[in-house]
C-alpha atoms as a PDB file:
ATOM      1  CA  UNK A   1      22.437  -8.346 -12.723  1.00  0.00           C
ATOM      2  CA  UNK A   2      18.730  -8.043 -11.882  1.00  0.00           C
ATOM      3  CA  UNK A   3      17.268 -11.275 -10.154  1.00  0.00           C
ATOM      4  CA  UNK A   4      13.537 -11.294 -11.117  1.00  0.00           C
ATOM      5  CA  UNK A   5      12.636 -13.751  -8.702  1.00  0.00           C
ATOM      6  CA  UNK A   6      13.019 -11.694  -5.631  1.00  0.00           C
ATOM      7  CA  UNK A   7       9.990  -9.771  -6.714  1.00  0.00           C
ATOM      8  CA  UNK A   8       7.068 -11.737  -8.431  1.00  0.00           C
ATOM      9  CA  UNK A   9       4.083  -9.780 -10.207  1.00  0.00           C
ATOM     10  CA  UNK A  10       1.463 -12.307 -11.001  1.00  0.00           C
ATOM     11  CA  UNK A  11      -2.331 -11.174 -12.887  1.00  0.00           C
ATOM     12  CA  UNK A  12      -5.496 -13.383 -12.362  1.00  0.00           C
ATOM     13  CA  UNK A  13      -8.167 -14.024 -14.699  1.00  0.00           C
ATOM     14  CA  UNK A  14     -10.186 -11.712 -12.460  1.00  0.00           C
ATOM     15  CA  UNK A  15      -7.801  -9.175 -13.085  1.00  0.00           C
ATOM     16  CA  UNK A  16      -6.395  -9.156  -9.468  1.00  0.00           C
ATOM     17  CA  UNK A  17      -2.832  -8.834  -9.706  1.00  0.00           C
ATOM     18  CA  UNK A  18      -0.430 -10.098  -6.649  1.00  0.00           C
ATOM     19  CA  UNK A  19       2.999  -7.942  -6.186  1.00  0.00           C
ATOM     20  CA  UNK A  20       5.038 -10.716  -3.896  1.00  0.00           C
ATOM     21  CA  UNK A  21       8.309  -9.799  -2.103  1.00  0.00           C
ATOM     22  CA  UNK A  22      10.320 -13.160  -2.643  1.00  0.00           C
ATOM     23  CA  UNK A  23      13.172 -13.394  -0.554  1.00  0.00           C
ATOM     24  CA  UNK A  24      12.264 -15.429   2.612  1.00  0.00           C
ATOM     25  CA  UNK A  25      16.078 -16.410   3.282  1.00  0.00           C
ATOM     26  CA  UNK A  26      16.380 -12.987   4.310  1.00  0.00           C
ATOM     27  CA  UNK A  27      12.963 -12.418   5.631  1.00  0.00           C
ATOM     28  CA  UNK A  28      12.147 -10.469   2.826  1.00  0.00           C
ATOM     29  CA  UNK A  29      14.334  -7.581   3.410  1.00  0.00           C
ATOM     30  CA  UNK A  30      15.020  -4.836   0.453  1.00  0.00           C
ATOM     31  CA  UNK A  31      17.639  -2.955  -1.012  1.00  0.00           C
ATOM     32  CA  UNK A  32      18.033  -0.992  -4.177  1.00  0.00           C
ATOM     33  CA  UNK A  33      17.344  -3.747  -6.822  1.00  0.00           C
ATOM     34  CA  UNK A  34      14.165  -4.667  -4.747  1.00  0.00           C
ATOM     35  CA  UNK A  35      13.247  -1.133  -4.531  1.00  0.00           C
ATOM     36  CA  UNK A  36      13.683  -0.647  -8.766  1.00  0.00           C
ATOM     37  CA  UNK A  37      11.930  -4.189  -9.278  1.00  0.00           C
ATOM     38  CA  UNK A  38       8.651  -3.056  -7.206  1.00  0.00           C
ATOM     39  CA  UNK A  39       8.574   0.509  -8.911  1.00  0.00           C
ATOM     40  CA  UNK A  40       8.768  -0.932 -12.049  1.00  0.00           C
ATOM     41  CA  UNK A  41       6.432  -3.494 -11.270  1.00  0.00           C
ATOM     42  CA  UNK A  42       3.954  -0.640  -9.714  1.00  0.00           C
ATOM     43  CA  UNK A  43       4.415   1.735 -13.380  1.00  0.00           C
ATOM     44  CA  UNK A  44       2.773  -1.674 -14.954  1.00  0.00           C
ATOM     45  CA  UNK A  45       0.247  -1.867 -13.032  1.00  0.00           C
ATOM     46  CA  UNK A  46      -0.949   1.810 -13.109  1.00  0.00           C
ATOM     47  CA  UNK A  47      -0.906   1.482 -17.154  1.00  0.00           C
ATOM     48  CA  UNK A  48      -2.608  -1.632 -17.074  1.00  0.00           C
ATOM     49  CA  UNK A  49      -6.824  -1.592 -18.424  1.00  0.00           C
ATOM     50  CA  UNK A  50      -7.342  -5.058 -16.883  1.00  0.00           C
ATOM     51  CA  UNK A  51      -5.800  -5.174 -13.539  1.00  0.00           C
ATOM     52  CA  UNK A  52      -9.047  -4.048 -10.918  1.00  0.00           C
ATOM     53  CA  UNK A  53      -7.108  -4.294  -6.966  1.00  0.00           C
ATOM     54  CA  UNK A  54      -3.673  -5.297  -6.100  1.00  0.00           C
ATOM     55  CA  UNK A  55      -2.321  -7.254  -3.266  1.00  0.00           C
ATOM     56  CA  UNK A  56       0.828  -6.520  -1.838  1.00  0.00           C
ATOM     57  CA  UNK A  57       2.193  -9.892  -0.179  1.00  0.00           C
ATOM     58  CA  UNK A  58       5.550 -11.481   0.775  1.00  0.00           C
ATOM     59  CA  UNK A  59       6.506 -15.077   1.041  1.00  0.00           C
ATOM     60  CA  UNK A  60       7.785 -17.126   4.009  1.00  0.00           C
ATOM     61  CA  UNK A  61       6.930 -16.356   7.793  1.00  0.00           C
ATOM     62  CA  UNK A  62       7.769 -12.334   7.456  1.00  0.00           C
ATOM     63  CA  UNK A  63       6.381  -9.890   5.477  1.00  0.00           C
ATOM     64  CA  UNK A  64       9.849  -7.407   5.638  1.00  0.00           C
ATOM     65  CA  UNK A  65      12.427  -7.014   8.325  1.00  0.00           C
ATOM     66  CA  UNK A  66      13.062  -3.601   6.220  1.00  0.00           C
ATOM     67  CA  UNK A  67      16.565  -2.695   4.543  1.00  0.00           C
ATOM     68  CA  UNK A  68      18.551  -5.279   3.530  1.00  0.00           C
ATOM     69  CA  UNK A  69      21.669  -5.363   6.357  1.00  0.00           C
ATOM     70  CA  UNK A  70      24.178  -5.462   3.307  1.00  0.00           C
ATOM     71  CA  UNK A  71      22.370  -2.474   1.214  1.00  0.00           C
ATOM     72  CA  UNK A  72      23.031  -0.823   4.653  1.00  0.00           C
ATOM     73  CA  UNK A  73      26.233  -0.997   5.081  1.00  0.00           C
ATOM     74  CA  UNK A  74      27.116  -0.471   1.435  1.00  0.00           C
ATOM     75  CA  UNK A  75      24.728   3.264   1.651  1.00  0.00           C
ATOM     76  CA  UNK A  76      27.249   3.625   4.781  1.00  0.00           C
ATOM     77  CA  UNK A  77      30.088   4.240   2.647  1.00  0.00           C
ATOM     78  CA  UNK A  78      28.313   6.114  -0.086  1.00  0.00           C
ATOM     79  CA  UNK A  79      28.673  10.106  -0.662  1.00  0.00           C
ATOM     80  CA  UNK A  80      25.867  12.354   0.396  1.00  0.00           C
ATOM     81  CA  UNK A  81      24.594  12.585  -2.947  1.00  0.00           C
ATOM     82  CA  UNK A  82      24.709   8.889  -3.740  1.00  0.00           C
ATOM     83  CA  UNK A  83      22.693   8.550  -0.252  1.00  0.00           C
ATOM     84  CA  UNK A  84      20.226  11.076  -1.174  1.00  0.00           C
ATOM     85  CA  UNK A  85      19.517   9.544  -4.697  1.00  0.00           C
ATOM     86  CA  UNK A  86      18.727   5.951  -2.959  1.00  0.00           C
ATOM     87  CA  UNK A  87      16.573   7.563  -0.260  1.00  0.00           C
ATOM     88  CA  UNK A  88      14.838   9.296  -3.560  1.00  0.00           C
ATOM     89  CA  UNK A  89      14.300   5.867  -4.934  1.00  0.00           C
ATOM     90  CA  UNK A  90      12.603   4.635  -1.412  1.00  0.00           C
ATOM     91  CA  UNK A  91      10.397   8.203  -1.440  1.00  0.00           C
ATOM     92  CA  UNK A  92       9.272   7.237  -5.313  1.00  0.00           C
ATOM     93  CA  UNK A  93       8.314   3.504  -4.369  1.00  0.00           C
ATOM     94  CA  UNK A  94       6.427   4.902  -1.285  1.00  0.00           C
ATOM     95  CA  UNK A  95       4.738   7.442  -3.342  1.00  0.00           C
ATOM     96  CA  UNK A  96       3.784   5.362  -6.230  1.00  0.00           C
ATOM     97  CA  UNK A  97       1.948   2.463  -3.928  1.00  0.00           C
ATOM     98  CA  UNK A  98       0.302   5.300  -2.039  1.00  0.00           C
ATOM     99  CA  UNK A  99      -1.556   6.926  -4.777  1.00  0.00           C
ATOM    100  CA  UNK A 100      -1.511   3.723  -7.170  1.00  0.00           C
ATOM    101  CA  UNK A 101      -4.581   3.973  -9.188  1.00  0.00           C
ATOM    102  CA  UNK A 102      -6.187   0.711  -8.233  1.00  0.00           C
ATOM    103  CA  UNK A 103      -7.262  -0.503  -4.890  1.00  0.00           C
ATOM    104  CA  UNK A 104      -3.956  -2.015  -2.734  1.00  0.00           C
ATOM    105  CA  UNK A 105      -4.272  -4.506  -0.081  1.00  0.00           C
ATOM    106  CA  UNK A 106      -1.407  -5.278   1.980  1.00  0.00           C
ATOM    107  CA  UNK A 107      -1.326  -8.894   3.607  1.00  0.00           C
ATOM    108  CA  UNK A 108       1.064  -8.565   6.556  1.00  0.00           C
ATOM    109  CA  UNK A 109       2.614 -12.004   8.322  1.00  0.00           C
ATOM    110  CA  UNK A 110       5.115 -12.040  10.767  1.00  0.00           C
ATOM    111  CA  UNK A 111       7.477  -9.081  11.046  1.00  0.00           C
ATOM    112  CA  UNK A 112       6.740  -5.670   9.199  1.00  0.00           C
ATOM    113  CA  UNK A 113       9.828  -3.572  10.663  1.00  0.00           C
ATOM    114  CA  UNK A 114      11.435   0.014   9.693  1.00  0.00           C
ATOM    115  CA  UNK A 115      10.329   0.518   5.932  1.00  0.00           C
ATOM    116  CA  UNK A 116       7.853  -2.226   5.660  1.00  0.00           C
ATOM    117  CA  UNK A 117       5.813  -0.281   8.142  1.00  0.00           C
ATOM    118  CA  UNK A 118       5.923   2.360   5.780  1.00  0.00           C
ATOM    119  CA  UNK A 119       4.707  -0.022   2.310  1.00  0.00           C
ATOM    120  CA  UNK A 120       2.027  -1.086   4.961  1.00  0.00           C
ATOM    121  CA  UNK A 121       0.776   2.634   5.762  1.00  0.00           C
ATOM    122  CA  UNK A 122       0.790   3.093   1.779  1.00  0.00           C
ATOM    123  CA  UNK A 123      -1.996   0.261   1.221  1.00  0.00           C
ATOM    124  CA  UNK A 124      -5.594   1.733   1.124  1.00  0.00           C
ATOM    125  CA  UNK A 125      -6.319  -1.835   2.819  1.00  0.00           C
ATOM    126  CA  UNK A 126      -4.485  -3.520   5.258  1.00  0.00           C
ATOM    127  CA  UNK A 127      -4.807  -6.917   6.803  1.00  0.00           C
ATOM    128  CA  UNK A 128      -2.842  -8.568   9.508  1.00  0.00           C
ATOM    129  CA  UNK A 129      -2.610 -12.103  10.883  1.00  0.00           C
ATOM    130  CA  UNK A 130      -2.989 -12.032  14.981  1.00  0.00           C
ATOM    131  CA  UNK A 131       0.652 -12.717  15.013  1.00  0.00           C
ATOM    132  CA  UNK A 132       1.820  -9.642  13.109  1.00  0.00           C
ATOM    133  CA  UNK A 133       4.114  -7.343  14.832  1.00  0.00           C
ATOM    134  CA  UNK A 134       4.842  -3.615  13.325  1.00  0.00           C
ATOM    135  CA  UNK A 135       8.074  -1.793  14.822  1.00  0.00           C
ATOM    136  CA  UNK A 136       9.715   1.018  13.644  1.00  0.00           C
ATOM    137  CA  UNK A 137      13.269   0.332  14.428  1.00  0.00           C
ATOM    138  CA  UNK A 138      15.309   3.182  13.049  1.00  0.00           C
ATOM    139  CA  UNK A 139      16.200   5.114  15.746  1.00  0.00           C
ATOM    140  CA  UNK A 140      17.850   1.807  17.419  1.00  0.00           C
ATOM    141  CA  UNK A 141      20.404   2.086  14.942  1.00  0.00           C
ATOM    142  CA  UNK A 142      20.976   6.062  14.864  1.00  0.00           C
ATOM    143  CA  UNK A 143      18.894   6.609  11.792  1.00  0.00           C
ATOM    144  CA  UNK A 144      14.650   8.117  11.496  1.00  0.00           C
ATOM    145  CA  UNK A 145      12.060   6.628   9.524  1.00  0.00           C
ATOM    146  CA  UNK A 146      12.259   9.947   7.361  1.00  0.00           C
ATOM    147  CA  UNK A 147      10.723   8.623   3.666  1.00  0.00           C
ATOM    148  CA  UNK A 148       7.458   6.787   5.102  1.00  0.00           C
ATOM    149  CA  UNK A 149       7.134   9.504   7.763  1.00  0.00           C
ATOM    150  CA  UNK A 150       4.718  11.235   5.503  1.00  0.00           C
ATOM    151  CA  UNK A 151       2.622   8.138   5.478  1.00  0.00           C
ATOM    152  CA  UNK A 152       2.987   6.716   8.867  1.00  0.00           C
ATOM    153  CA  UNK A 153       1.819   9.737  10.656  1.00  0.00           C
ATOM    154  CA  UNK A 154      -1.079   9.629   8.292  1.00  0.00           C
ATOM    155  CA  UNK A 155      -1.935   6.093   8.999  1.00  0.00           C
ATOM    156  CA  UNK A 156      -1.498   6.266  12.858  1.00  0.00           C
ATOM    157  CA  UNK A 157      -1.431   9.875  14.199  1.00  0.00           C
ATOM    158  CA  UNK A 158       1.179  12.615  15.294  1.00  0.00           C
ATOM    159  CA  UNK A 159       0.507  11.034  19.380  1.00  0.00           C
ATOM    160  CA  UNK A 160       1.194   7.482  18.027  1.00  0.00           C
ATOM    161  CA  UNK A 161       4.367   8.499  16.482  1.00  0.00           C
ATOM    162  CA  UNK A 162       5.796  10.384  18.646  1.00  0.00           C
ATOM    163  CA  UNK A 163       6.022   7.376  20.865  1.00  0.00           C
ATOM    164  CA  UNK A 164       6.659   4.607  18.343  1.00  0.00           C
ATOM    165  CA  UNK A 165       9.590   6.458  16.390  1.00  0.00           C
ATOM    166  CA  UNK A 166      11.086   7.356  19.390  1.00  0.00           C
ATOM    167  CA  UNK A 167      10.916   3.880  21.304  1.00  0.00           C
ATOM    168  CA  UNK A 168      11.319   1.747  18.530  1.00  0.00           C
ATOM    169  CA  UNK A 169       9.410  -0.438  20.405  1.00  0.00           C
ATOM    170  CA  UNK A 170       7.377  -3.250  18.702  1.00  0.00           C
ATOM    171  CA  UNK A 171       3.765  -3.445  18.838  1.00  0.00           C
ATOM    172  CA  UNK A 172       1.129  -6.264  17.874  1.00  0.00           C
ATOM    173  CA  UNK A 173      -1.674  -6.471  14.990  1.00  0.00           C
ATOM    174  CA  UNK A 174      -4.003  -5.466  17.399  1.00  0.00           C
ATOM    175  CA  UNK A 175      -2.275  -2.213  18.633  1.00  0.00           C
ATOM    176  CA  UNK A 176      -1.550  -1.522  15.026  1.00  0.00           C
ATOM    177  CA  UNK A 177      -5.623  -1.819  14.289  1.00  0.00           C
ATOM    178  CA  UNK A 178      -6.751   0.601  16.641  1.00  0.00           C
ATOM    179  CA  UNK A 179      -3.703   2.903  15.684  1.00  0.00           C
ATOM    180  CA  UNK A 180      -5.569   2.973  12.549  1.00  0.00           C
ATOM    181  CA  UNK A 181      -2.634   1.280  10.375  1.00  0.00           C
ATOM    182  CA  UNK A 182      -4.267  -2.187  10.009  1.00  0.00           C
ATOM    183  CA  UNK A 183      -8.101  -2.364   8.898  1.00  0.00           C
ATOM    184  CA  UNK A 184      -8.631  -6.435  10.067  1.00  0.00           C
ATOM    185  CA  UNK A 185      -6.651  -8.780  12.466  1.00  0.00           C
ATOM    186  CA  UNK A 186      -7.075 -12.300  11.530  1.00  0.00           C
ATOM    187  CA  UNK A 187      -5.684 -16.102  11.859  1.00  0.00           C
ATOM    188  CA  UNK A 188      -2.656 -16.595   9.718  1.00  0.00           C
ATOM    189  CA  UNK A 189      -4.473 -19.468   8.018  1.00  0.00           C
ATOM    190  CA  UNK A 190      -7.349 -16.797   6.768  1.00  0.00           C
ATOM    191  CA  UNK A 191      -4.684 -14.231   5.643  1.00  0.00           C
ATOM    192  CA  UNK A 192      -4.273 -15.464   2.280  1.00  0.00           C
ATOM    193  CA  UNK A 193      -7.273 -17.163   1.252  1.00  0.00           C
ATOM    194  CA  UNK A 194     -10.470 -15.749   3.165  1.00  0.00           C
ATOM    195  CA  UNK A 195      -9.531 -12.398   3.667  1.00  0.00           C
ATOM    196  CA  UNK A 196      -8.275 -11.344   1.044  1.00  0.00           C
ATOM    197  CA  UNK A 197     -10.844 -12.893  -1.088  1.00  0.00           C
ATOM    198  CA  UNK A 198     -13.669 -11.138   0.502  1.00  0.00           C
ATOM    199  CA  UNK A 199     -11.918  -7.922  -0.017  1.00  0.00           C
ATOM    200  CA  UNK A 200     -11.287  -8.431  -3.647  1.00  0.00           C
ATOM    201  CA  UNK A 201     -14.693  -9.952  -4.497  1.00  0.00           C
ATOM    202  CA  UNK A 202     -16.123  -6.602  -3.123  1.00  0.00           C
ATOM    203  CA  UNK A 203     -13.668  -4.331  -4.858  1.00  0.00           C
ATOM    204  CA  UNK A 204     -14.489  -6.440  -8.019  1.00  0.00           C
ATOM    205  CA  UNK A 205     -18.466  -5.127  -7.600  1.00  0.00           C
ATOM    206  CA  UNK A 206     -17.697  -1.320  -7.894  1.00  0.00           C
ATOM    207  CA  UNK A 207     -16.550   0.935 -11.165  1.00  0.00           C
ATOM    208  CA  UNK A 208     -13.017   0.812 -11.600  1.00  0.00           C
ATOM    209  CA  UNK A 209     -13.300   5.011 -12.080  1.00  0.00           C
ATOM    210  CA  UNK A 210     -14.947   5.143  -9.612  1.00  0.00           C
ATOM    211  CA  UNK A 211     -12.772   4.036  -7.338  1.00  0.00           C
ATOM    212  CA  UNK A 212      -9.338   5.954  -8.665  1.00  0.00           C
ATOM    213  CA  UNK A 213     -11.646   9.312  -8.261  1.00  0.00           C
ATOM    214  CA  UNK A 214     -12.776   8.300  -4.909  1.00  0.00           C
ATOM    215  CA  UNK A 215      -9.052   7.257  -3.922  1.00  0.00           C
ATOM    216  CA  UNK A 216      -8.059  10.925  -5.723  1.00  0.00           C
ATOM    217  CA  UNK A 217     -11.027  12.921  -3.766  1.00  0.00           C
ATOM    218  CA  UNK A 218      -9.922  11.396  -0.399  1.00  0.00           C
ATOM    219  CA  UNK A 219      -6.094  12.849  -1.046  1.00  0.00           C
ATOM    220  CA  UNK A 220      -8.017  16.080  -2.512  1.00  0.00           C
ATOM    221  CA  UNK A 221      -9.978  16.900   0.716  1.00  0.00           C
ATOM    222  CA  UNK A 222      -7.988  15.114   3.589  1.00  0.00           C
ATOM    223  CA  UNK A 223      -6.947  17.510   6.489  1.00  0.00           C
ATOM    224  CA  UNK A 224      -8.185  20.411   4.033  1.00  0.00           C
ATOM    225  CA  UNK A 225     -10.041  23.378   5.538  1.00  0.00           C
ATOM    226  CA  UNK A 226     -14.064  22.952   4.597  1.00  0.00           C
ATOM    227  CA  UNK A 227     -13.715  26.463   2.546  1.00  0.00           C
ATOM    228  CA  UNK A 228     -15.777  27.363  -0.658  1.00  0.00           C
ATOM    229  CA  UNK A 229     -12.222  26.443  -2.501  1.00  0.00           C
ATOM    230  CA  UNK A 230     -12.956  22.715  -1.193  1.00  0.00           C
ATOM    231  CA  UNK A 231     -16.791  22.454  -1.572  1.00  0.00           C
ATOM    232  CA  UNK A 232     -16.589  24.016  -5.108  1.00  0.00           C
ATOM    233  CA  UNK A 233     -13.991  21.134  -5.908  1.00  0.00           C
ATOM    234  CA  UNK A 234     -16.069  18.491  -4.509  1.00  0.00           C
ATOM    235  CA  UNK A 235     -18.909  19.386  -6.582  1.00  0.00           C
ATOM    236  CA  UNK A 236     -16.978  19.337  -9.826  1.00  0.00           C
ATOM    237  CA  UNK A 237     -15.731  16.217  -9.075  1.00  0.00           C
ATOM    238  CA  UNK A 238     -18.958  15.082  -8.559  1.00  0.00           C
ATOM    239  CA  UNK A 239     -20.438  16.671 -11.692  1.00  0.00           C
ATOM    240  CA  UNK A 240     -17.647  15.151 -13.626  1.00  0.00           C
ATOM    241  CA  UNK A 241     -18.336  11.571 -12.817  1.00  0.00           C
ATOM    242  CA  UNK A 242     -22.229  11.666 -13.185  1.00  0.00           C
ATOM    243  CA  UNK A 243     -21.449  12.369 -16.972  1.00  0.00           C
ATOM    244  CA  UNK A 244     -18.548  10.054 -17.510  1.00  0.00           C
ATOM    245  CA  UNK A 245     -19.150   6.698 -19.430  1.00  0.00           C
ATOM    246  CA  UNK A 246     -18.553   4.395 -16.436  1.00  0.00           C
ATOM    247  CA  UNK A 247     -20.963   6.734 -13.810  1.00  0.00           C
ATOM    248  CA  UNK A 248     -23.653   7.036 -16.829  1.00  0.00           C
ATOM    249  CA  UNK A 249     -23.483   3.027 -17.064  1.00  0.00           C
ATOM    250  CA  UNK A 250     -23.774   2.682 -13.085  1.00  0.00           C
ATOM    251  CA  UNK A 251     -26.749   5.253 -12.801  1.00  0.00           C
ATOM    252  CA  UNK A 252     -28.363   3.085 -15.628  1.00  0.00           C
ATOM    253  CA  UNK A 253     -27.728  -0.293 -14.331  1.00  0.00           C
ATOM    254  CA  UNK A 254     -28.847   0.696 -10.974  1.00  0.00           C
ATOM    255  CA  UNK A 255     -32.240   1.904 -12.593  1.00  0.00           C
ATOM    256  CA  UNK A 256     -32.726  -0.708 -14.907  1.00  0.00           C
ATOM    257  CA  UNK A 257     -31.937  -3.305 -11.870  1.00  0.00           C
ATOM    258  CA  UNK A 258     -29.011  -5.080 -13.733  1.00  0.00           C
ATOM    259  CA  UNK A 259     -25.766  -5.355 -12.922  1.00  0.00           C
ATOM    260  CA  UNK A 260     -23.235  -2.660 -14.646  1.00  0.00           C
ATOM    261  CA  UNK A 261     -20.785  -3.149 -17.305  1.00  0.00           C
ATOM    262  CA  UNK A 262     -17.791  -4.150 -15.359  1.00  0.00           C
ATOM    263  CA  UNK A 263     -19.055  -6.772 -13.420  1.00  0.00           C
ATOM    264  CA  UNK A 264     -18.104  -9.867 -15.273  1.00  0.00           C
ATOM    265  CA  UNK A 265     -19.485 -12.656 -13.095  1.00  0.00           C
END
């Protein structure tokens, strides 16, 4: 039986939803129930018209000490295929908060080991409390971090990696900011209130298009080759938005010195 209370999906008035791991006991480790609950939580917000950002939170003093020890040992004694389904399940969870299209900001307390590094890395936001620590642990227990590879490597570089999967040693907030993974190291007592308010507020200023296509155009030319291929995309993207409702409505209200359509303050 599902237990909806290990994963909590809550909506504002603002239209800011919060997607809340909920299992502090355990220091809000996952398995495969965890892993179903936030996909299907992620599916409703991508179809939703009124969420704008979403924060991706945990209770209690961790944010995730990864898998869930018991998941583990129960995968142990699975068939190949059965594994490779699961790990399938992990890939479409990482995939779906990655390209998500709304804003995501991760709050991370605590620990974030193994595959919560990974749900940090898929955030387009990422805040830390100064007593954060990051570690990607895999290795000490013969496995890889193979699903959030893709995404880790993005977030803090081929050089970083190669040391940090191979160690699995831990390293702080601030390490993990200048790697690039975390955006903003601050108190613990600012992680849920200040900071993430200031971030939302400002996401709730721009055009919720606008933002998916600049999240899409980022993924579009990232670590692409400047070719004509590439600058001919780029201006059709940008051709395409100047006529669409929302960029029509910004152009206006920027003219006309009011404030556009989807600003509800």
């Amino acid at each position: 039986m599902t237990d909806t209370t290990r994963v909590l999906l809550e909506v504002d008035d603002q239209g800011i939803a919060q997607l809340t791991l909920n299992r502090p006991e355990v220091h809000n480790a996952f398995d495969d129930d965890v892993i179903n609950q936030l996909i299907s939580c992620l599916k409703e917000v991508s179809d939703s018209t009124t969420v704008r950002a979403l924060i991706l939170r945990s209770n209690g003093k961790n944010f995730s000490a990864g898998a869930d020890l018991a998941w583990m040992k129960r995968m142990a004694q699975n068939s190949h295929q059965e594994n490779l389904e699961d790990a399938g399940r992990l890939a479409e969870l990482m995939e779906r908060l990655n390209s998500l299209n709304k804003p995501t900001i991760g709050l991370v307390q605590g620990a974030a080991y193994g595959g919560a590094v990974g749900l940090a890395a898929c955030c387009d936001i990422v805040i830390a409390s100064a007593e954060a620590q990051f570690c990607l642990s895999e290795v000490k227990i013969g496995l890889i971090p193979a699903v959030i590879s893709p995404y880790v490597v993005r977030a803090i570089g081929e050089r970083q990696s190669r040391r940090y999967f191979l160690t699995a040693e831990p390293f702080s907030a601030e390490q993990a900011c200048d790697f690039g993974l975390v955006h903003e190291v601050v108190a613990t007592s600012e992680l849920l209130s200040d900071a993430a308010a200031r971030f939302t507020k400002q996401l709730r200023k721009n055009s919720p298009q606008g933002m998916h296509a600049a999240k899409e155009l980022i993924f579009a030319v990232s670590s692409k080759v400047i070719d004509p291929a590439v600058i001919d995309d780029t201006a059709q993207r940008i051709a395409d938005i100047r006529v669409s409702a929302e960029g029509q409505e910004g152009l206006s209200a920027f003219l006309e010195k009011r404030k556009p359509n989807w600003i509800q303050e």
